[in-house]
Protein backbone atom coordinates (compact mmCIF):
# COMPACT_ATOMS: atom_id res chain seq x y z
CA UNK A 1 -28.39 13.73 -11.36
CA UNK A 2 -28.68 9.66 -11.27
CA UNK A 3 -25.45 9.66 -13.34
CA UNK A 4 -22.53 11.74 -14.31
CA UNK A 5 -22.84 13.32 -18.04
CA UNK A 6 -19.62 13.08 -20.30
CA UNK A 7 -20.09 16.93 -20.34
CA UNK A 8 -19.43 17.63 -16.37
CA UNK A 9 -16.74 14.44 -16.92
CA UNK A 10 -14.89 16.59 -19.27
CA UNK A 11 -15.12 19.72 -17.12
CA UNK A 12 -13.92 17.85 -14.00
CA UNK A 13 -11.00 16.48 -16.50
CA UNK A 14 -10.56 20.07 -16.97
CA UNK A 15 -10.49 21.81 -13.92
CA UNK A 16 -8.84 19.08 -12.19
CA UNK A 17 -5.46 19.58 -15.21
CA UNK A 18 -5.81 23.22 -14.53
CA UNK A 19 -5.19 22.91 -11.05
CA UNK A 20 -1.78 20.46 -11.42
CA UNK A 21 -0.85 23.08 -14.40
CA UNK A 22 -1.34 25.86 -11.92
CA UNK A 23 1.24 23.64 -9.27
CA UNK A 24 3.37 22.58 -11.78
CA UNK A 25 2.54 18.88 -11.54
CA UNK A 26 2.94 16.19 -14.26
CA UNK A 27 -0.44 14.01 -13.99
CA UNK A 28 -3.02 12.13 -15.56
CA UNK A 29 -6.90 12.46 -14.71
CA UNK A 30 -9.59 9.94 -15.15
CA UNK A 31 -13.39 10.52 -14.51
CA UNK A 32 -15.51 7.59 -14.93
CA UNK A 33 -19.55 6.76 -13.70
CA UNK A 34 -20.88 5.01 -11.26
CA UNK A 35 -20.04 1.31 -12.60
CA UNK A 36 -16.74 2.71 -13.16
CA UNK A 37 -16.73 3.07 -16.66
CA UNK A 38 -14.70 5.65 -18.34
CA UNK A 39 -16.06 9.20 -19.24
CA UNK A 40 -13.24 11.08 -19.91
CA UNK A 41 -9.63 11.05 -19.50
CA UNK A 42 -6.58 13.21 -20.30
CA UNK A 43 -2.91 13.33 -19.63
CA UNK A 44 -0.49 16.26 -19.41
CA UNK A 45 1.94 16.30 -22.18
CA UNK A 46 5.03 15.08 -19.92
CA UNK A 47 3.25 12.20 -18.63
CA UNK A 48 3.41 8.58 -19.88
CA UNK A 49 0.83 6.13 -20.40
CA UNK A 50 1.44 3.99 -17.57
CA UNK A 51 0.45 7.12 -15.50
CA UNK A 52 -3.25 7.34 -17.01
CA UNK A 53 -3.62 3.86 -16.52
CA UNK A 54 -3.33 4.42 -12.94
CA UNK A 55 -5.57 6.91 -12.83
CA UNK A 56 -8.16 5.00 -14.40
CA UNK A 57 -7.55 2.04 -12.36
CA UNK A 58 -7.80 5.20 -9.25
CA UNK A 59 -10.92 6.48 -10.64
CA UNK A 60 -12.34 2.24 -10.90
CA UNK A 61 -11.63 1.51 -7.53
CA UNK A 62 -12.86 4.88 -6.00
CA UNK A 63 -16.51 4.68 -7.78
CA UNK A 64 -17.24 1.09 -7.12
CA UNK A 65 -15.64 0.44 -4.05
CA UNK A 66 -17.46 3.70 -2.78
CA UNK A 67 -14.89 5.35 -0.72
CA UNK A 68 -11.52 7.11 -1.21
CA UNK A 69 -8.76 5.06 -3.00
CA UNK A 70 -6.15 6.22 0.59
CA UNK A 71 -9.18 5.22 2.62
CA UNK A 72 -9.44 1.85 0.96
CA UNK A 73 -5.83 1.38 1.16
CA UNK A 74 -5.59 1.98 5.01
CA UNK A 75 -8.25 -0.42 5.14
CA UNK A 76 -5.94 -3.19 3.92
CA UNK A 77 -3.17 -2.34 5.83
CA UNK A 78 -5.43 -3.15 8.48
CA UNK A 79 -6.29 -6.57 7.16
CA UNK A 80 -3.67 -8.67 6.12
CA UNK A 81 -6.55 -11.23 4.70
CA UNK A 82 -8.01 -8.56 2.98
CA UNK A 83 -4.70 -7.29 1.12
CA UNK A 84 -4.15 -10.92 0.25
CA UNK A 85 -7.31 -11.51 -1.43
CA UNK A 86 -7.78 -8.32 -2.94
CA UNK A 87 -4.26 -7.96 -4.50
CA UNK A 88 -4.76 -10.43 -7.36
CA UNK A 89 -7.64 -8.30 -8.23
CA UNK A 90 -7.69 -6.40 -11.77
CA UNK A 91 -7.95 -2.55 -11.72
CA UNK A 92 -8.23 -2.37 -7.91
CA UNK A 93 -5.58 0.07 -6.99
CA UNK A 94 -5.53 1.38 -3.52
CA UNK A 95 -2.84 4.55 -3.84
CA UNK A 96 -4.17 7.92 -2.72
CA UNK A 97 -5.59 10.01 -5.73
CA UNK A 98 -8.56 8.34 -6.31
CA UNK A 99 -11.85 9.74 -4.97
CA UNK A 100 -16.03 8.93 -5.74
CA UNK A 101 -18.02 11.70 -6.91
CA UNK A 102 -20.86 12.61 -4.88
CA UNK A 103 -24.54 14.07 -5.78
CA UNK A 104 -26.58 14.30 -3.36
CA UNK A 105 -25.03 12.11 -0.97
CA UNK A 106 -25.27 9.32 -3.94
CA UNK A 107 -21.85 8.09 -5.71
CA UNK A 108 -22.07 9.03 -9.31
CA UNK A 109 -19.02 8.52 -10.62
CA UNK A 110 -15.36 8.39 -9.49
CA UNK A 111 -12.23 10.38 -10.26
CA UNK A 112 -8.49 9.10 -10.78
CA UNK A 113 -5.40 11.46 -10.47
CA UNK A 114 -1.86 10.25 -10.72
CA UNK A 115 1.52 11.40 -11.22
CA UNK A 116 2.33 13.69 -8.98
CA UNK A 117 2.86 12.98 -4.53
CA UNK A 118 -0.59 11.14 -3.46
CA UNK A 119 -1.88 14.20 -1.79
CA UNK A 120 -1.45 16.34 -4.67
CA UNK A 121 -3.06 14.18 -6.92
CA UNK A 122 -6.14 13.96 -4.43
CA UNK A 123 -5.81 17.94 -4.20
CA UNK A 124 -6.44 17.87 -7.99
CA UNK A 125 -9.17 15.23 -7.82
CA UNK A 126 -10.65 17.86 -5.13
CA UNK A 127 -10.61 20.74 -7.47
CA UNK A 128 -11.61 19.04 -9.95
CA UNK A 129 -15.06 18.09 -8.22
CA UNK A 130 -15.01 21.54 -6.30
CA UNK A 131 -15.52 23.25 -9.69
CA UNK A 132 -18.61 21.26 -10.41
CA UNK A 133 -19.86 21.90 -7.27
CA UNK A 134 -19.76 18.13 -6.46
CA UNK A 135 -19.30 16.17 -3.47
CA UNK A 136 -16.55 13.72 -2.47
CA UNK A 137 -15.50 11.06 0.29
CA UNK A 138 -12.62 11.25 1.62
């Protein structure tokens, strides 16, 4: 697997609404590849479009920036030079939820949750992947 297919997109779209269904959470779930371009994205009924922008913007950030959207974010907090230059910056968005999707220890994709607390939309991203059987950095 060099790339994610739209078909295992859609399934980690899936899985990933099943799980905030199953804990009663109001989100929106982005999958996109590698370059961080979108596969597939859905939104629960309840939640508004601002919310799936974030998770694509979630989903962006975690594929090409290689690492977990919370990670990335402690990073900054870290580096004040860092948050300054990085802030002005389209579609990065360093709030937990956001995670790159691993294949044999290669990123092949990235997946965006929002809507709900940040660590249950990263336990959604995480089902969503754990269905496929696919990695992720945390």
């Amino acid at each position: 697997m060099a790339s994610l297919s739209s078909t295992s997109a859609l399934r980690i779209v899936e899985e990933a609404l099943a799980e905030a269904a199953r804990q009663g959470f109001c989100v929106a779930v982005c999958v996109v590849d590698a370059h961080g371009h979108t596969l597939a994205s859905a939104r629960t009924e309840r939640a508004t479009p601002p919310i799936l922008t974030f998770a694509e913007d979630k989903a962006y950030t975690a594929a090409t920036m290689r690492r977990a959207t919370a990670a990335f974010a402690e990073r900054m907090a870290a580096r004040p030079s860092l948050t300054l230059g990085l802030s002005t910056r389209q579609r990065l968005l360093p709030w937990g939820g956001g995670l790159p999707i691993l294949h044999e220890g290669q990123v092949v994709g990235g997946i965006g949750v929002s809507g709900a607390q940040e660590p249950e939309d990263i336990a959604c991203a995480e089902a969503g992947l754990r269905a496929l059987g696919l990695g992720w950095e945390a």
